[in-house]
PDB file of N, CA and C in Angstrom:
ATOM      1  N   UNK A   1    -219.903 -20.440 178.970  1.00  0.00           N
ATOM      2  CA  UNK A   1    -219.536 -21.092 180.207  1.00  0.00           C
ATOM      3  C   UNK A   1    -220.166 -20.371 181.382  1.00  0.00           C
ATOM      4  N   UNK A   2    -219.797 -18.913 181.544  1.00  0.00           N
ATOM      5  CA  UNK A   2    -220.463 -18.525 182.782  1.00  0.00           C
ATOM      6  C   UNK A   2    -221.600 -18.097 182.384  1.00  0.00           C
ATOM      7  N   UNK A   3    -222.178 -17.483 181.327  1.00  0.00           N
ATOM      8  CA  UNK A   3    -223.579 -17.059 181.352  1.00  0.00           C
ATOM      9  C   UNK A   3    -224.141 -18.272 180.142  1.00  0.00           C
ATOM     10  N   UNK A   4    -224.467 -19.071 181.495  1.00  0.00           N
ATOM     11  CA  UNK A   4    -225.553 -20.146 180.465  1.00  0.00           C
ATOM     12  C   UNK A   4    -226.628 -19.716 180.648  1.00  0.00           C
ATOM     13  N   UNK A   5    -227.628 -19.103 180.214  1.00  0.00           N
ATOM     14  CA  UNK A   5    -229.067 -18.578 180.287  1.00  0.00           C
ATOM     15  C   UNK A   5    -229.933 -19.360 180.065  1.00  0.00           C
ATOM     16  N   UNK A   6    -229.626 -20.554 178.959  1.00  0.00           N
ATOM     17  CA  UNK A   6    -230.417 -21.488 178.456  1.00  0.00           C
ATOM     18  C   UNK A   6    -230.475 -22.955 179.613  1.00  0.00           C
ATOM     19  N   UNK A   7    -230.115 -23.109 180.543  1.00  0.00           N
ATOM     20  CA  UNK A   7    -229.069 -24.083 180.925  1.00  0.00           C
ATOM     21  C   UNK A   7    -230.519 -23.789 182.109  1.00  0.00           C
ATOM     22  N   UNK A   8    -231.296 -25.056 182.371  1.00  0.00           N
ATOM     23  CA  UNK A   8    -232.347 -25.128 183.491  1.00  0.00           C
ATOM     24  C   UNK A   8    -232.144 -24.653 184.523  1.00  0.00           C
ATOM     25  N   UNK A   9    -230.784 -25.242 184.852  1.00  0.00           N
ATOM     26  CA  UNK A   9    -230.294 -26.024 186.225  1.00  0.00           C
ATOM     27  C   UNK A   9    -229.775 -24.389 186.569  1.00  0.00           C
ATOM     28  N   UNK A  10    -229.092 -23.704 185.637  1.00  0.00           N
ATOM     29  CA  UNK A  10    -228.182 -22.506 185.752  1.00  0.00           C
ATOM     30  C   UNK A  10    -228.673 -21.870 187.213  1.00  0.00           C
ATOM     31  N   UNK A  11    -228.005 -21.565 187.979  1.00  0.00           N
ATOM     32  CA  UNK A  11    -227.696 -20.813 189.354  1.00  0.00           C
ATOM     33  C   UNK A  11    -226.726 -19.249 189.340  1.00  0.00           C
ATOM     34  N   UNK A  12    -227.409 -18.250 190.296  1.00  0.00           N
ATOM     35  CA  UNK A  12    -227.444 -16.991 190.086  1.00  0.00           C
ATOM     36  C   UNK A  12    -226.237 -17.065 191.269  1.00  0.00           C
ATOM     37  N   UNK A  13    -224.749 -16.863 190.588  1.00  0.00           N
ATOM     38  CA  UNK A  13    -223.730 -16.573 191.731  1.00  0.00           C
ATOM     39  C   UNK A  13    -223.226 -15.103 191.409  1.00  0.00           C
ATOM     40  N   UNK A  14    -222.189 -14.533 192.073  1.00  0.00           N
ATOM     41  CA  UNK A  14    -221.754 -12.883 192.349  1.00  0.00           C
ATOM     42  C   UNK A  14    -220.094 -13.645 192.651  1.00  0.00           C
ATOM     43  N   UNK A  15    -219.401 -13.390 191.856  1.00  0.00           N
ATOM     44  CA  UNK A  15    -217.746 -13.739 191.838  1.00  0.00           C
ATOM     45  C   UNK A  15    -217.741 -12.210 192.305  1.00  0.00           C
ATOM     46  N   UNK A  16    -216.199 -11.943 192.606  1.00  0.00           N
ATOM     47  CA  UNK A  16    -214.754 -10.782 193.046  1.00  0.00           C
ATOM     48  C   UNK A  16    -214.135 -11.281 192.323  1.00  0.00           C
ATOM     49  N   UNK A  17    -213.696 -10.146 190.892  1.00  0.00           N
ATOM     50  CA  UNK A  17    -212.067 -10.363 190.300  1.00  0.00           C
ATOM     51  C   UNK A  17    -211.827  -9.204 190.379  1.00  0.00           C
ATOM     52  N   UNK A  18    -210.405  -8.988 191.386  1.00  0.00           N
ATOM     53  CA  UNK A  18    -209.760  -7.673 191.628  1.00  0.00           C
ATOM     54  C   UNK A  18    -210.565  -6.643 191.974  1.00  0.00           C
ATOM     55  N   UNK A  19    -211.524  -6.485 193.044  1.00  0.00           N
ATOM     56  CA  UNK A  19    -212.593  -5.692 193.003  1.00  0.00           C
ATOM     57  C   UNK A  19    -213.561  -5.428 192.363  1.00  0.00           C
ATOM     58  N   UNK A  20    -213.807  -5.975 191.553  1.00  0.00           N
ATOM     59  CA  UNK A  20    -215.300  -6.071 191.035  1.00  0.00           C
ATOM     60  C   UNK A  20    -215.937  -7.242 191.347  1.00  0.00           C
ATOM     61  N   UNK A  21    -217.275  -7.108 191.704  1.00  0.00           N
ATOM     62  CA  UNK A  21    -218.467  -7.919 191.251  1.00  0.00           C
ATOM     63  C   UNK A  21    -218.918  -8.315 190.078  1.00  0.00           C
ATOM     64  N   UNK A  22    -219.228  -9.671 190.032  1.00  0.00           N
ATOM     65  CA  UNK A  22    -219.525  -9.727 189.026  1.00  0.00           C
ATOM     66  C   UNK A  22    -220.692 -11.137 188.974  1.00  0.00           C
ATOM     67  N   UNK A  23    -221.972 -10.875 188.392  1.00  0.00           N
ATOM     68  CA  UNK A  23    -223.043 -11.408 188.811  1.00  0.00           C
ATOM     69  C   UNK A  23    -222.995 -12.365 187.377  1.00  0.00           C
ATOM     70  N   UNK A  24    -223.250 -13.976 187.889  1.00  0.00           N
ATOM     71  CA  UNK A  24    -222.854 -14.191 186.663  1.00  0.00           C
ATOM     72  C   UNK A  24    -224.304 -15.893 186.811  1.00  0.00           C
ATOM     73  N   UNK A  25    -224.298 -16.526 185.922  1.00  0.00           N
ATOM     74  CA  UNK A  25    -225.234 -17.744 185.914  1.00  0.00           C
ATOM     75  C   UNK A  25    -224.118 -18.999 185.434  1.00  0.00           C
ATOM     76  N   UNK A  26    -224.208 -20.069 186.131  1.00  0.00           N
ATOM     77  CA  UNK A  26    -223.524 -21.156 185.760  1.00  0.00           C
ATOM     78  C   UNK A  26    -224.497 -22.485 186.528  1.00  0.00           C
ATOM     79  N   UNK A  27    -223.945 -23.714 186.176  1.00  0.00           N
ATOM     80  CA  UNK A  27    -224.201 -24.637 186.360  1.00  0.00           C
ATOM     81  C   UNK A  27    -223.353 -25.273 187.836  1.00  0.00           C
ATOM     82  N   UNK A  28    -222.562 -24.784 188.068  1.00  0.00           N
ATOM     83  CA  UNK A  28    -221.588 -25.060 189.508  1.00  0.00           C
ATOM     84  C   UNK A  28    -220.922 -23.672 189.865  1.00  0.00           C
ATOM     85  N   UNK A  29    -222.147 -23.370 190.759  1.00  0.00           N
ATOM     86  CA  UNK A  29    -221.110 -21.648 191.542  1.00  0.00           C
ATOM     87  C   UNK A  29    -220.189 -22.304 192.220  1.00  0.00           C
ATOM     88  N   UNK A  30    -219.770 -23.529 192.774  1.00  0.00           N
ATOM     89  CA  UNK A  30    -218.591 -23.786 193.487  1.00  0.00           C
ATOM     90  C   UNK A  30    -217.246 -23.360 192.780  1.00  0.00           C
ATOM     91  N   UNK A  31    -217.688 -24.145 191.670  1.00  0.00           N
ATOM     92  CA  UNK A  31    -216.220 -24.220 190.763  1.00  0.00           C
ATOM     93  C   UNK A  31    -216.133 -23.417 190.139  1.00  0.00           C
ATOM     94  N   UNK A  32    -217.016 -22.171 189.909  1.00  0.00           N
ATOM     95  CA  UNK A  32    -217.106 -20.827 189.053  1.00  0.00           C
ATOM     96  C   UNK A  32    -216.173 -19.751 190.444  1.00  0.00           C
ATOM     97  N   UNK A  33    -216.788 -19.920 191.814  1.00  0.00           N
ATOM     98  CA  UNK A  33    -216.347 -19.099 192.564  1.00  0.00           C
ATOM     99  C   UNK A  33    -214.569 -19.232 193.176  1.00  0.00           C
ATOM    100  N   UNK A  34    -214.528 -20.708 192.776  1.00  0.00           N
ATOM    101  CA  UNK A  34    -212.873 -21.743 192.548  1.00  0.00           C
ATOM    102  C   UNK A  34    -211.931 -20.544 191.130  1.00  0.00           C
ATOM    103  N   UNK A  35    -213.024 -20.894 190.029  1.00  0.00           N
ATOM    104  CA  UNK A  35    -212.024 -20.163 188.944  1.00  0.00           C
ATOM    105  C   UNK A  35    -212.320 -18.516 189.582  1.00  0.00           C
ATOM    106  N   UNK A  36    -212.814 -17.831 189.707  1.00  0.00           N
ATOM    107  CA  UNK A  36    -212.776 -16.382 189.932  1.00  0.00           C
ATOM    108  C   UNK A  36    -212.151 -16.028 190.957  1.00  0.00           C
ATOM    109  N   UNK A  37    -211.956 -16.869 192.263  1.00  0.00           N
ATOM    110  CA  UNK A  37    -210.611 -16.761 193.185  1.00  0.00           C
ATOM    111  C   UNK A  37    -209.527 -17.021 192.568  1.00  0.00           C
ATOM    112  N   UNK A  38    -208.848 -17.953 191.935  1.00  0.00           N
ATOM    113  CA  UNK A  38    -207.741 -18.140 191.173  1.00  0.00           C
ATOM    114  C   UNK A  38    -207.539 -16.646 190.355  1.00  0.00           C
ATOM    115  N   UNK A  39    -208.346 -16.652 189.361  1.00  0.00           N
ATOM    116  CA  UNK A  39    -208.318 -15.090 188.222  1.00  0.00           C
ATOM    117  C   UNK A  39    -207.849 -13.989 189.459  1.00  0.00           C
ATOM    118  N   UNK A  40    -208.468 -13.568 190.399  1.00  0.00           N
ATOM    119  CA  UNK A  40    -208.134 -12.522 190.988  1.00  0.00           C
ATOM    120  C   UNK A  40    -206.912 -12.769 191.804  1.00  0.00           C
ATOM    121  N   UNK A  41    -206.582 -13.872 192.201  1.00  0.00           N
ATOM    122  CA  UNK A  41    -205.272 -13.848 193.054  1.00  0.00           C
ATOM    123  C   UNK A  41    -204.284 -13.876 191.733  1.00  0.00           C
ATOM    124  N   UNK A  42    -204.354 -14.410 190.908  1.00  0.00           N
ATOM    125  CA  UNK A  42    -203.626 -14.529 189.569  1.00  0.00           C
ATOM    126  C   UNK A  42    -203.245 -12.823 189.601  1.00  0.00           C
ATOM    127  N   UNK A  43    -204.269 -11.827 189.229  1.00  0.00           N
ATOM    128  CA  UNK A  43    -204.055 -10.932 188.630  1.00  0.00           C
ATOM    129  C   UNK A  43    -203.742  -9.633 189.903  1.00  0.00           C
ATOM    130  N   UNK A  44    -203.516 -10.045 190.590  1.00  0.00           N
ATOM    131  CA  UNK A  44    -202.935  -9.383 192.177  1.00  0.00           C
ATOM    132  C   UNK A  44    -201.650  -9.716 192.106  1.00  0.00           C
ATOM    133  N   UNK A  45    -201.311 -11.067 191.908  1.00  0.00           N
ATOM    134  CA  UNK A  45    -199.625 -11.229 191.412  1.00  0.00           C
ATOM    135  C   UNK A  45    -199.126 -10.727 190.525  1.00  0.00           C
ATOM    136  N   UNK A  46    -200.089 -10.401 189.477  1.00  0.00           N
ATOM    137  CA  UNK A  46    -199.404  -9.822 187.911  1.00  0.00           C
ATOM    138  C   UNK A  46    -199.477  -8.055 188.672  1.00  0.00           C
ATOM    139  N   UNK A  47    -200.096  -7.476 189.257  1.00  0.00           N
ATOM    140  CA  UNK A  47    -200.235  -6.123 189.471  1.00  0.00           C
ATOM    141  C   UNK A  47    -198.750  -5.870 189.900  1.00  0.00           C
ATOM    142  N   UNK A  48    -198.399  -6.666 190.923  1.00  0.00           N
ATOM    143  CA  UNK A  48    -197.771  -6.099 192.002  1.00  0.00           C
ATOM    144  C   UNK A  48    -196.112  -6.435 190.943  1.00  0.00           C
ATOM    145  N   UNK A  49    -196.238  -7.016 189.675  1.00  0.00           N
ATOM    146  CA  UNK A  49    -195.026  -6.909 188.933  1.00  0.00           C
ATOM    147  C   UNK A  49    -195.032  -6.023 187.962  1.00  0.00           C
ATOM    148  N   UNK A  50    -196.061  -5.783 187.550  1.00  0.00           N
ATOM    149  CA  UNK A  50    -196.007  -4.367 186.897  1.00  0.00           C
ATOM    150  C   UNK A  50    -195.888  -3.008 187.512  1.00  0.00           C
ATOM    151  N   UNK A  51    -195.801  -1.979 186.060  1.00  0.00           N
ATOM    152  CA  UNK A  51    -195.903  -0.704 186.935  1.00  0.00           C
ATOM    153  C   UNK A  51    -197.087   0.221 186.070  1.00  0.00           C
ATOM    154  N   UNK A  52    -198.110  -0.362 186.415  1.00  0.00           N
ATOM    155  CA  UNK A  52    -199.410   0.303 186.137  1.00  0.00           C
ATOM    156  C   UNK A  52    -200.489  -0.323 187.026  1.00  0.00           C
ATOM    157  N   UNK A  53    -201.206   0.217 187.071  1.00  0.00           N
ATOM    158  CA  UNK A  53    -202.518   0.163 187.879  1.00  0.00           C
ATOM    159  C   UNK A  53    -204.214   0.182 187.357  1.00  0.00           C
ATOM    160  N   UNK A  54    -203.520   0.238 186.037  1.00  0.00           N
ATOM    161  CA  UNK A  54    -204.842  -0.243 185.062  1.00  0.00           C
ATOM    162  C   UNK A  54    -205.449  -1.379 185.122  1.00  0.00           C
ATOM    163  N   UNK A  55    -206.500  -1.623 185.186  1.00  0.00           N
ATOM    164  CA  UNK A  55    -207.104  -2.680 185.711  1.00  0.00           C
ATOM    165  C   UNK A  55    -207.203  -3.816 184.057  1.00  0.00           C
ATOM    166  N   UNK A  56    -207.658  -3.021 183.169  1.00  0.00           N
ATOM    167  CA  UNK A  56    -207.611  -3.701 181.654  1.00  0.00           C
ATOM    168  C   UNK A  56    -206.092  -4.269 181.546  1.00  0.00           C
ATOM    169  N   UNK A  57    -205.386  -3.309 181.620  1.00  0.00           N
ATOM    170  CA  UNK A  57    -203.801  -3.638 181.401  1.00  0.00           C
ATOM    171  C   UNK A  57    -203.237  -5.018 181.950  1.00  0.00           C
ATOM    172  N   UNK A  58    -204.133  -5.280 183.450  1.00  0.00           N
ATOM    173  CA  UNK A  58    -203.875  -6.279 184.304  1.00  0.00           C
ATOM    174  C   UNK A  58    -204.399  -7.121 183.569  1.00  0.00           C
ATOM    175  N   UNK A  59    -205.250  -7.343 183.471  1.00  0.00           N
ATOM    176  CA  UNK A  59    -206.675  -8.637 183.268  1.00  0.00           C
ATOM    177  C   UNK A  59    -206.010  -9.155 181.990  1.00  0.00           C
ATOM    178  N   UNK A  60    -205.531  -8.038 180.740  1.00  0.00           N
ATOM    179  CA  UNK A  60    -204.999  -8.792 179.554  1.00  0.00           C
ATOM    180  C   UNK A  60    -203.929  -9.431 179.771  1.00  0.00           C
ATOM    181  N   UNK A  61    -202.712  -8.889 180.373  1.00  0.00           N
ATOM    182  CA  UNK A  61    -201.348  -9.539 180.535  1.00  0.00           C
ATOM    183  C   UNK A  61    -201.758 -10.633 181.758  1.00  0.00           C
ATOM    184  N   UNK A  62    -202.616 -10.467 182.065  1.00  0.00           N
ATOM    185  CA  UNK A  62    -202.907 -11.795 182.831  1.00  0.00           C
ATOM    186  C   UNK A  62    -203.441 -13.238 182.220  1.00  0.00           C
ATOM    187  N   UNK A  63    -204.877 -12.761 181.522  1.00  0.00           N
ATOM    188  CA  UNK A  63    -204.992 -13.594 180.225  1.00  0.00           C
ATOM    189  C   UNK A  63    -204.278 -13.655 179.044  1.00  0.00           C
ATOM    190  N   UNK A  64    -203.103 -13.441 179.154  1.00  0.00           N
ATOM    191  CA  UNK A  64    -201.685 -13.755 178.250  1.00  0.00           C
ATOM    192  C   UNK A  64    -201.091 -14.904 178.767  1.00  0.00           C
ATOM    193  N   UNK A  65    -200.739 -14.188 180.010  1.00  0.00           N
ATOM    194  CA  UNK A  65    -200.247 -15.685 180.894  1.00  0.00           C
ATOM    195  C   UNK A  65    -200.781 -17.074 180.848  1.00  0.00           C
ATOM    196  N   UNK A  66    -201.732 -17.016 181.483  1.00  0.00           N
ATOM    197  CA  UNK A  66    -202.680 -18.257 181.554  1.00  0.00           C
ATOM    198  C   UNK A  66    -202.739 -18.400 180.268  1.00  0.00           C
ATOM    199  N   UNK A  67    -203.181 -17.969 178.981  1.00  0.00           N
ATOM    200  CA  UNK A  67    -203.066 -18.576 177.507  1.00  0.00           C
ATOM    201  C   UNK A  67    -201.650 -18.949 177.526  1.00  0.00           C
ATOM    202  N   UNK A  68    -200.635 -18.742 177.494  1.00  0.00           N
ATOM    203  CA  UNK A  68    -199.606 -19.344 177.271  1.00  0.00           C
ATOM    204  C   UNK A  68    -199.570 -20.298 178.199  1.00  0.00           C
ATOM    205  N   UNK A  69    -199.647 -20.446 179.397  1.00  0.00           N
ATOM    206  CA  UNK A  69    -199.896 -21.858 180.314  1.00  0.00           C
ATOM    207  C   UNK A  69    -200.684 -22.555 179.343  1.00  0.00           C
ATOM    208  N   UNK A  70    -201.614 -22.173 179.098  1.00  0.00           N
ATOM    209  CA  UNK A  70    -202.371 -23.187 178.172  1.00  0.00           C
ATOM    210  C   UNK A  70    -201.885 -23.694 177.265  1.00  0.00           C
ATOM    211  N   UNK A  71    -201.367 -23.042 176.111  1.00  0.00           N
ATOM    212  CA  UNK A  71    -200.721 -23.156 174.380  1.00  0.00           C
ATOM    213  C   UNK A  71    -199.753 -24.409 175.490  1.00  0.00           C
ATOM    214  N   UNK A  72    -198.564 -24.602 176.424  1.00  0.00           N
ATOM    215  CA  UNK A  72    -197.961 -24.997 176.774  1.00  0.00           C
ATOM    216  C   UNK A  72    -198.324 -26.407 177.234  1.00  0.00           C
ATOM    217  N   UNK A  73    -199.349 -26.555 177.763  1.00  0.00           N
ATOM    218  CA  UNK A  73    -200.340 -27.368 178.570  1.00  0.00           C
ATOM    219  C   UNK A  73    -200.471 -28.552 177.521  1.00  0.00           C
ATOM    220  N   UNK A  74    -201.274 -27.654 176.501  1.00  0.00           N
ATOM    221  CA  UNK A  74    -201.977 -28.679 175.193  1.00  0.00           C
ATOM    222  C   UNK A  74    -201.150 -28.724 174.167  1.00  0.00           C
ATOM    223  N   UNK A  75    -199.814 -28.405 174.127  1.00  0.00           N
ATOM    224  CA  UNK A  75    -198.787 -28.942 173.287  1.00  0.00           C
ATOM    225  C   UNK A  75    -198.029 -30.636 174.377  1.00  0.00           C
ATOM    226  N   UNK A  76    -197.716 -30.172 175.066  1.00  0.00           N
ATOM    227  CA  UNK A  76    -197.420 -31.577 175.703  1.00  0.00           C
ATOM    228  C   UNK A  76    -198.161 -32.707 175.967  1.00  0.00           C
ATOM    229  N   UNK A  77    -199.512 -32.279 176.284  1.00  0.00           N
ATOM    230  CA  UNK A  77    -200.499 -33.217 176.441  1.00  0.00           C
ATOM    231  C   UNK A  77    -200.895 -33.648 174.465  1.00  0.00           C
ATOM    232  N   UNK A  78    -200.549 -32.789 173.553  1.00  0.00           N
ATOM    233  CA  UNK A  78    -200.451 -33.424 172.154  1.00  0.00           C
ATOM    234  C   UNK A  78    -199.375 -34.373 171.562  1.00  0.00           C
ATOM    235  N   UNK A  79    -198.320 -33.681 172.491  1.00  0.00           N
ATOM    236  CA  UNK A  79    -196.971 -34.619 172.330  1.00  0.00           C
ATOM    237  C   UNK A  79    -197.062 -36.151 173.109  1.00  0.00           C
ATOM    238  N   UNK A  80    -198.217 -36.106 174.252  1.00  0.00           N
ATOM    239  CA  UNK A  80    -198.466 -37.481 174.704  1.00  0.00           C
ATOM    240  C   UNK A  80    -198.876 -38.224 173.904  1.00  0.00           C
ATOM    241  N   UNK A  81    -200.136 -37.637 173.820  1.00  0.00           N
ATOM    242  CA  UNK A  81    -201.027 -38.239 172.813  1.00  0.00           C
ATOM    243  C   UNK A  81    -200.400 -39.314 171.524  1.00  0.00           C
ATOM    244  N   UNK A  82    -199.561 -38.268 170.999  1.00  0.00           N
ATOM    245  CA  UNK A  82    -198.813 -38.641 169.903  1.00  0.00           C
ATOM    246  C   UNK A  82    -198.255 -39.867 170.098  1.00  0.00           C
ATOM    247  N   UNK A  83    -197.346 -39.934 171.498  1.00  0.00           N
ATOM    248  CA  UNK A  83    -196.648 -40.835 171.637  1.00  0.00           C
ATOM    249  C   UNK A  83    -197.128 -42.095 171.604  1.00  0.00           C
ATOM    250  N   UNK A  84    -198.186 -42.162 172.698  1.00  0.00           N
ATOM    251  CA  UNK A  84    -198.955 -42.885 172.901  1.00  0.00           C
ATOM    252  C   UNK A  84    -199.290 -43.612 171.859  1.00  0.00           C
ATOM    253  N   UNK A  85    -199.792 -42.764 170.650  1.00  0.00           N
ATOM    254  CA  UNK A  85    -200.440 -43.792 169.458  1.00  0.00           C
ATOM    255  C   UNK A  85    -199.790 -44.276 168.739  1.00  0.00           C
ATOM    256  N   UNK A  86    -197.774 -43.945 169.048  1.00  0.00           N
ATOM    257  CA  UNK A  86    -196.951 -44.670 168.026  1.00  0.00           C
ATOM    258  C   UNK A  86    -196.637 -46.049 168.614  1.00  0.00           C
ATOM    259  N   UNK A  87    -197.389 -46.359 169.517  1.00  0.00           N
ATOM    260  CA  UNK A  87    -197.042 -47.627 170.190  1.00  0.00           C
ATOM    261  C   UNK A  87    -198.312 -48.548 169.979  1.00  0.00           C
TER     262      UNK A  87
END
C-alpha cells in the first residue's frame, strides 16, 4: 500500500507518526497524509493512557486497537451481508 515502487503513477510523500518522518511512495499522498494524521493522533491518545513512553509499546497497542475496530467492523458488515442474502 504505501511503498508501491512498481506503481508508475507512485508519488514521493514524507508523513509524521508521533514524531517521526517517514518518506514513503503511494498513489494518493492526500489520503496517505489523511491515514498518517489519524495513526498519529490515534497514538497520542493511546500515550497519554498509558504509563510508558515507548514509542513501539505505543504503535502496537495502538495497532491492537484499530485491529479490533476492524475484527468488529467486518464481523457486522458479515452479519449484513448474511442477512441480506437470506432474503
Amino acid at each position: 500500500m504505501a511503498e508501491e515502487k512498481n506503481s508508475p503513477s507512485a508519488q514521493r510523500v514524507v508523513v509524521d507518526i508521533y514524531g517521526t518522518s517517514y518518506p514513503l511512495k503511494t498513489d494518493n499522498p492526500q489520503h496517505m497524509k489523511q491515514l498518517a494524521a489519524a495513526l498519529d493522533k490515534r497514538m497520542k491518545v493511546m500515550s497519554r493512557g498509558v504509563r510508558t513512553f515507548d514509542e513501539r509499546k505505543i504503535a502496537v497497542l495502538t495497532a491492537l486497537e484499530i485491529a479490533e475496530e476492524y475484527y468488529k467492523l467486518k464481523k457486522d458488515y458479515d452479519e449484513l451481508v448474511n442477512l441480506l442474502d437470506e432474503k
